[in-house]
C-alpha atoms as a PDB file:
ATOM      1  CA  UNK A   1       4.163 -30.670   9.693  1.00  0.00           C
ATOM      2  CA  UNK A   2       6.496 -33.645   8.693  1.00  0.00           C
ATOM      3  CA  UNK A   3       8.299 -34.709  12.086  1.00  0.00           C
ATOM      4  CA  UNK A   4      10.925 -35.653   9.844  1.00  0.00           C
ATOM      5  CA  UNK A   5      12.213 -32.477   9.361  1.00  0.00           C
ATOM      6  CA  UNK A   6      13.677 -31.448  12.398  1.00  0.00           C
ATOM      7  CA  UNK A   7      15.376 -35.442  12.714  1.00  0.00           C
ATOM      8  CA  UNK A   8      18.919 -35.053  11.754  1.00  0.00           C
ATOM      9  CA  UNK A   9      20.592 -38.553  12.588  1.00  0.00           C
ATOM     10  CA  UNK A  10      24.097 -38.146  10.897  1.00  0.00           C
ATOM     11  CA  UNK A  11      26.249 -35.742  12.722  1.00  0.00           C
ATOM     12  CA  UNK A  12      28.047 -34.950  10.184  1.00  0.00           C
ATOM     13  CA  UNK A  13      25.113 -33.611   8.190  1.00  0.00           C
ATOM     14  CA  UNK A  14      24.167 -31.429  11.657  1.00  0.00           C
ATOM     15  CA  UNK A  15      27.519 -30.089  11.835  1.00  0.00           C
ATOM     16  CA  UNK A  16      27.261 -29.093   7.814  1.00  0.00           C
ATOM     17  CA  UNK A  17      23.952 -27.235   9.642  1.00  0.00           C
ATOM     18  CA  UNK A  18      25.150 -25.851  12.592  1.00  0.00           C
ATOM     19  CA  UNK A  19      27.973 -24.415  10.929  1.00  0.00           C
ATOM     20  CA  UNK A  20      26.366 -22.526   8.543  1.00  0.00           C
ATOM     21  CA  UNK A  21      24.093 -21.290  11.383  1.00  0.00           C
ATOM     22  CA  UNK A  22      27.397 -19.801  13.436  1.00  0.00           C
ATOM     23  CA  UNK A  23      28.540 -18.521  10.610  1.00  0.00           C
ATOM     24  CA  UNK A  24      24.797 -16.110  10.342  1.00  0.00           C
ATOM     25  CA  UNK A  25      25.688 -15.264  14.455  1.00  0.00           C
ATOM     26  CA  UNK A  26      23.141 -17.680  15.426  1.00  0.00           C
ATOM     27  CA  UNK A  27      23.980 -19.429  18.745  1.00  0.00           C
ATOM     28  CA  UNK A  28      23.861 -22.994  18.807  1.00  0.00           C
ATOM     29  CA  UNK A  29      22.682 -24.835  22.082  1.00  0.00           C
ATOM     30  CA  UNK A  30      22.486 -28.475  22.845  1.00  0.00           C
ATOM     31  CA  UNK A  31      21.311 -30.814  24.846  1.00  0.00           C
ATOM     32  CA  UNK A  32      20.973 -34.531  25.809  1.00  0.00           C
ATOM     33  CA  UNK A  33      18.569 -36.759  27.307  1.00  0.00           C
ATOM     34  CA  UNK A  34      16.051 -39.788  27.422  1.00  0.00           C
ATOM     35  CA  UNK A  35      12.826 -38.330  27.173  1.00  0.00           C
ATOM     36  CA  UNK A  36      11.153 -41.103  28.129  1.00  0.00           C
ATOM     37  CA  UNK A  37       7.701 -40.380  28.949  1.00  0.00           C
ATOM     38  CA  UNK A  38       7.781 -36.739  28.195  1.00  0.00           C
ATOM     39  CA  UNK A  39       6.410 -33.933  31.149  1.00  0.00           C
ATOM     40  CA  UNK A  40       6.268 -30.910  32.264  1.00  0.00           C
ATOM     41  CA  UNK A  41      10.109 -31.110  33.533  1.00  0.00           C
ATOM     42  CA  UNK A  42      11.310 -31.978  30.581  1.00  0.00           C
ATOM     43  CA  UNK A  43       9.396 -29.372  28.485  1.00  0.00           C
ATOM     44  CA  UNK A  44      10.750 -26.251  31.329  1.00  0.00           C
ATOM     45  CA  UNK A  45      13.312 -27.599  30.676  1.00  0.00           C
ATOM     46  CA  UNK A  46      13.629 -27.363  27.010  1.00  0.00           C
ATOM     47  CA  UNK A  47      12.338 -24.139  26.904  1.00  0.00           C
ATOM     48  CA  UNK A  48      14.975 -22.641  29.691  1.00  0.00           C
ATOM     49  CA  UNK A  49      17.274 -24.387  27.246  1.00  0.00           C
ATOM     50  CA  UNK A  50      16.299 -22.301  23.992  1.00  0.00           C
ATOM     51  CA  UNK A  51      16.436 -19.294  25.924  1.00  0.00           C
ATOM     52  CA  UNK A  52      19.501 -19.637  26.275  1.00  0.00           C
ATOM     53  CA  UNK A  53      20.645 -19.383  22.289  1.00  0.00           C
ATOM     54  CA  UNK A  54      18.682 -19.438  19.234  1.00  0.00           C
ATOM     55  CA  UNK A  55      19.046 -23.234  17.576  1.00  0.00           C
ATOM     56  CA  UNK A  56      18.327 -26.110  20.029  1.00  0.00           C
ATOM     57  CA  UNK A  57      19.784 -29.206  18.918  1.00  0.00           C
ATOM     58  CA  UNK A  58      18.118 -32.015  21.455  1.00  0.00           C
ATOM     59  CA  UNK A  59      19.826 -34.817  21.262  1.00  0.00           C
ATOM     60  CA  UNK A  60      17.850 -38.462  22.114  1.00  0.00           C
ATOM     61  CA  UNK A  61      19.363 -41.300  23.856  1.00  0.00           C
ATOM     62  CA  UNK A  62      18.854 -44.669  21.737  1.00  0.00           C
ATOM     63  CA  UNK A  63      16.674 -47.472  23.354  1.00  0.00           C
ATOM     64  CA  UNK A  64      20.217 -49.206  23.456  1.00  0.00           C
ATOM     65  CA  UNK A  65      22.299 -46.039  25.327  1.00  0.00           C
ATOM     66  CA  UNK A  66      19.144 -46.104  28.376  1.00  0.00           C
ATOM     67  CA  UNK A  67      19.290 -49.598  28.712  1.00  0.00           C
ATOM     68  CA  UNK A  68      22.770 -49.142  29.749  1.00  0.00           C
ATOM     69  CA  UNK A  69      22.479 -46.299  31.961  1.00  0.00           C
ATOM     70  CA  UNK A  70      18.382 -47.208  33.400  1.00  0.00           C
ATOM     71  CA  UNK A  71      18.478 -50.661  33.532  1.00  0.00           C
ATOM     72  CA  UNK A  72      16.611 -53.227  30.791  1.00  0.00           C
ATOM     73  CA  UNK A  73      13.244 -52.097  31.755  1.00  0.00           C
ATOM     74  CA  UNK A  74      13.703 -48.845  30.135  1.00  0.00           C
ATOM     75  CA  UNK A  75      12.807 -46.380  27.822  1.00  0.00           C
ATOM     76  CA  UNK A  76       9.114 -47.155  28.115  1.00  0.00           C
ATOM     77  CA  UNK A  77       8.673 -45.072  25.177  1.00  0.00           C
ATOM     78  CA  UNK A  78      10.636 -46.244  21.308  1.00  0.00           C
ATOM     79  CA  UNK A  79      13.330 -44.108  20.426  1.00  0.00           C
ATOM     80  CA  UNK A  80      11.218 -42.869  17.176  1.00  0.00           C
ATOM     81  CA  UNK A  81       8.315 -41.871  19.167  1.00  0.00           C
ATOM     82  CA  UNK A  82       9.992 -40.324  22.182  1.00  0.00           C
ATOM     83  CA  UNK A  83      11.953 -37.731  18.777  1.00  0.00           C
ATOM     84  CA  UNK A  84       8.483 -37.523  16.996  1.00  0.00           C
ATOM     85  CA  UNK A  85       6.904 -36.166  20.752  1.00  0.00           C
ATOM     86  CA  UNK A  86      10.243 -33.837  20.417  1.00  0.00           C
ATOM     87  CA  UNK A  87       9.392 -32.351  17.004  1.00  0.00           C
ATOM     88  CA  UNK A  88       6.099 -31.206  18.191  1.00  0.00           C
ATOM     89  CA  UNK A  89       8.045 -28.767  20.588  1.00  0.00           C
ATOM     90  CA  UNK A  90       8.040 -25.405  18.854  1.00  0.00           C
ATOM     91  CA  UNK A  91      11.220 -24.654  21.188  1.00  0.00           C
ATOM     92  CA  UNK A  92      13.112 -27.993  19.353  1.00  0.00           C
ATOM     93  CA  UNK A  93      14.694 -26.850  16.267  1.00  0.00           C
ATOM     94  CA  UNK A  94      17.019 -30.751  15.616  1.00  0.00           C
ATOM     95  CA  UNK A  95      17.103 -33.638  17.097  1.00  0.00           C
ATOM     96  CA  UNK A  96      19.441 -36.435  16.730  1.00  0.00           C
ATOM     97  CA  UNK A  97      19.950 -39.543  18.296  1.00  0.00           C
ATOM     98  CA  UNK A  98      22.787 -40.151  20.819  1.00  0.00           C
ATOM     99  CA  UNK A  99      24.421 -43.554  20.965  1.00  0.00           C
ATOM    100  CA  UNK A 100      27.816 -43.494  21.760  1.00  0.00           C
ATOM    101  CA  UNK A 101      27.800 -44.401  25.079  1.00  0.00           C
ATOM    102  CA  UNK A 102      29.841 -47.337  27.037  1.00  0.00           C
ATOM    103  CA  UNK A 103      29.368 -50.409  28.604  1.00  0.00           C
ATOM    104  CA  UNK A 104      28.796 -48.694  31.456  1.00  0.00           C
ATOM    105  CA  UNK A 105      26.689 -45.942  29.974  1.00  0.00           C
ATOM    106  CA  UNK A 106      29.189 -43.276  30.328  1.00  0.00           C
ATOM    107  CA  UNK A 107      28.615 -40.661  26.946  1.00  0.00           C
ATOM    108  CA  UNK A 108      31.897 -40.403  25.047  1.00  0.00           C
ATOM    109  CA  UNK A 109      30.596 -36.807  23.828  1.00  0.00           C
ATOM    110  CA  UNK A 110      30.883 -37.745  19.836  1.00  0.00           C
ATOM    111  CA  UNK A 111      27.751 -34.945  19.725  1.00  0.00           C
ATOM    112  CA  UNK A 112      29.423 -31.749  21.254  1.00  0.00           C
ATOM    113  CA  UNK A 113      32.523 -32.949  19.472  1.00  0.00           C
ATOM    114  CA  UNK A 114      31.337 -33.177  16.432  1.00  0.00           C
ATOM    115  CA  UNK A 115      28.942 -29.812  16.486  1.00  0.00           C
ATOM    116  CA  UNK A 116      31.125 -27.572  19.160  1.00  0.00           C
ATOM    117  CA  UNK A 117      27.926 -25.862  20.746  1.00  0.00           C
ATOM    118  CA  UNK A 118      28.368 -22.560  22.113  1.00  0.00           C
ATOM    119  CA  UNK A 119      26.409 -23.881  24.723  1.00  0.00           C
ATOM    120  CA  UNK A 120      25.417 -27.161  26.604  1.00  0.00           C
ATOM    121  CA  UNK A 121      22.848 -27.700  28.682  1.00  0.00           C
ATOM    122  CA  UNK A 122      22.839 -29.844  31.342  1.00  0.00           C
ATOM    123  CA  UNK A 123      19.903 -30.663  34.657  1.00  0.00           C
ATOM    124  CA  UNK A 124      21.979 -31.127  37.491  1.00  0.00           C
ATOM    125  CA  UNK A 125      22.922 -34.436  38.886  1.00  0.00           C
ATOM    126  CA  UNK A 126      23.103 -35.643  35.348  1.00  0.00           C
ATOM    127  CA  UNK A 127      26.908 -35.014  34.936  1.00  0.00           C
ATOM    128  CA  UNK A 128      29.720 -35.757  37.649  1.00  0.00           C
ATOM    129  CA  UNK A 129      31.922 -33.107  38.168  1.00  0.00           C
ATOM    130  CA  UNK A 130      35.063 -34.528  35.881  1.00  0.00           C
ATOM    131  CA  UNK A 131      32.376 -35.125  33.468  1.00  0.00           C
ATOM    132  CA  UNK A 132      31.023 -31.476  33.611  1.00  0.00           C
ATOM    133  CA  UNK A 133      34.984 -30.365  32.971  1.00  0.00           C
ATOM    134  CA  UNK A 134      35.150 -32.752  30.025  1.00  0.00           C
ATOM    135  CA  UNK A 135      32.138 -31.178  28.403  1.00  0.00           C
ATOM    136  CA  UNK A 136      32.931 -27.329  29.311  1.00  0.00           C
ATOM    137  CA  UNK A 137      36.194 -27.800  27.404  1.00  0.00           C
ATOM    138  CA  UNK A 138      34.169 -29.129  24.398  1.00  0.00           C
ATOM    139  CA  UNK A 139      31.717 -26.359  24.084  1.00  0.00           C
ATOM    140  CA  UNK A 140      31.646 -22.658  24.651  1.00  0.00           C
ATOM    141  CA  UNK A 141      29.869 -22.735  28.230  1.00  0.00           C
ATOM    142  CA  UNK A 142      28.241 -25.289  29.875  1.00  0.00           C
ATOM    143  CA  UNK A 143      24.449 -24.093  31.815  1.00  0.00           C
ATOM    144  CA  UNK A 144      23.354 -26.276  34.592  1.00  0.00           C
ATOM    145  CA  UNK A 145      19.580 -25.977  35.139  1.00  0.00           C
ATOM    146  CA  UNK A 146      17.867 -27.471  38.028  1.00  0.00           C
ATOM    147  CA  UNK A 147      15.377 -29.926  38.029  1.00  0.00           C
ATOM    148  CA  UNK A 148      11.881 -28.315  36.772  1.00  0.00           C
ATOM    149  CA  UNK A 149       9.177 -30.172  37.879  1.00  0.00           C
ATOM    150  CA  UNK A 150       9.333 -30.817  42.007  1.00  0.00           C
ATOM    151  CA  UNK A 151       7.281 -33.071  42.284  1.00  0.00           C
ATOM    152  CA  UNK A 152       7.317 -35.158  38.283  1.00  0.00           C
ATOM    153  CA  UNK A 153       9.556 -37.303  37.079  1.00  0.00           C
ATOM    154  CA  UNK A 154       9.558 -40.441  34.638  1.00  0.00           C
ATOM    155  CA  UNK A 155      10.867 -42.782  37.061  1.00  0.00           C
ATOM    156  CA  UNK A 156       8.192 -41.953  39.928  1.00  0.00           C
ATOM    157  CA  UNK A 157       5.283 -41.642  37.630  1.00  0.00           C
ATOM    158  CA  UNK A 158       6.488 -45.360  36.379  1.00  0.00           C
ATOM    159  CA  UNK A 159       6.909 -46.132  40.337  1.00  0.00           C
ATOM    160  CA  UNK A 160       3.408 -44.979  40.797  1.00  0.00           C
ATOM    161  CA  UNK A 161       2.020 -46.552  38.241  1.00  0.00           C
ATOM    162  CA  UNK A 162       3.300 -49.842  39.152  1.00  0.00           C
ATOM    163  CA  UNK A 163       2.897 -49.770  42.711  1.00  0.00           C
ATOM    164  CA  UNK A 164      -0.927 -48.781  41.968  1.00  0.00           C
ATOM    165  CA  UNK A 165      -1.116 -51.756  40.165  1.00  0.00           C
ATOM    166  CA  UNK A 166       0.648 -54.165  42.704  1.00  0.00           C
ATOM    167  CA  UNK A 167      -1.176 -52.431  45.272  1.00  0.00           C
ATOM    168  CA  UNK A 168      -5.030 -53.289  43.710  1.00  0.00           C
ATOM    169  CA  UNK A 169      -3.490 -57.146  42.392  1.00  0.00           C
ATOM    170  CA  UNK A 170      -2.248 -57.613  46.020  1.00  0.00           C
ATOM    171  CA  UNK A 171      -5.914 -56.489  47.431  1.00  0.00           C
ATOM    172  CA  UNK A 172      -7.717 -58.733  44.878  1.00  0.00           C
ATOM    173  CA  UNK A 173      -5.874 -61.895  45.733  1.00  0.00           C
ATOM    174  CA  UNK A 174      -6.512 -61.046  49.321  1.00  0.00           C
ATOM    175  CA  UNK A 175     -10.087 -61.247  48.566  1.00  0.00           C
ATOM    176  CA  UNK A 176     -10.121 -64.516  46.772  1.00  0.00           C
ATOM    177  CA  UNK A 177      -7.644 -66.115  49.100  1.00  0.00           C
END
């Protein structure tokens, strides 16, 4: 399977597509997020998200947009990889990069503008509640989905990773000192 194929990085182009999808009664769902480090949330989460229409459209923060939002020490994962890891969902029918975000990392919705979903998807927490109204008037209906893994996420597996590792360099110095 060439990856490449479900990577649609002009919106234009995945409005042409989504269009012509509406137009054969096929509902269109989006939605947005890092990705970094993929997991068992995130793929729940995808799949909750297809069954909720028949074309997912996933779009992928840039490496630029999470710095923003996550701080300079993320994604841990390239932008390219984190969409190839994407692709190999069966439930993932497009992808396209998201980048339109500002200084502050706040997304100015240029996606669901451009591609008027019948449905967003968003986890909750992700989207303040004027930012939920903005989107809801963009789209046909807006589905908030809980987290899906308890217990998983990116930023503690990185926290648990690193404080392993601070954790057994801390004990070894003790040793030598």
């Amino acid at each position: 399977m060439n990856h490449q194929n479900k990577v649609v990085e002009s919106y234009d182009k995945l409005a042409q597509l989504t269009q012509a999808l509406q137009t054969l009664d096929h509902k269109i769902v989006v939605t947005i997020g890092s990705w970094d480090m993929l997991h068992i949330g995130h793929l729940r989460y995808l799949m909750q998200a297809k069954s909720r229409g028949d074309i997912l459209v996933v779009g992928v923060d840039t490496d630029r947009a999470i710095k923003l939002y996550k701080g300079h020490l993320r994604p841990i994962v390239p932008q390219e990889e984190r969409s190839e890891m994407l692709c190999y969902q069966s439930c993932v029918d497009y992808i396209t990069y998201v980048d339109d975000v500002d200084k502050d990392g706040g997304w100015q919705y240029g996606l669901i503008d451009k591609i008027r979903p019948d449905v967003f998807i968003a986890v909750e927490d992700s989207y303040p509640e004027e930012q939920q109204a903005e989107i809801s008037a963009r789209c046909g209906e807006l589905v908030v989905l809980p987290r899906q893994a308890e217990k998983t996420s990116t930023s503690r597996m990185i926290q648990k990773a690193v404080k392993g590792h601070v954790t057994e360099m801390m004990e070894l110095l003790e040793k030598r000192g």
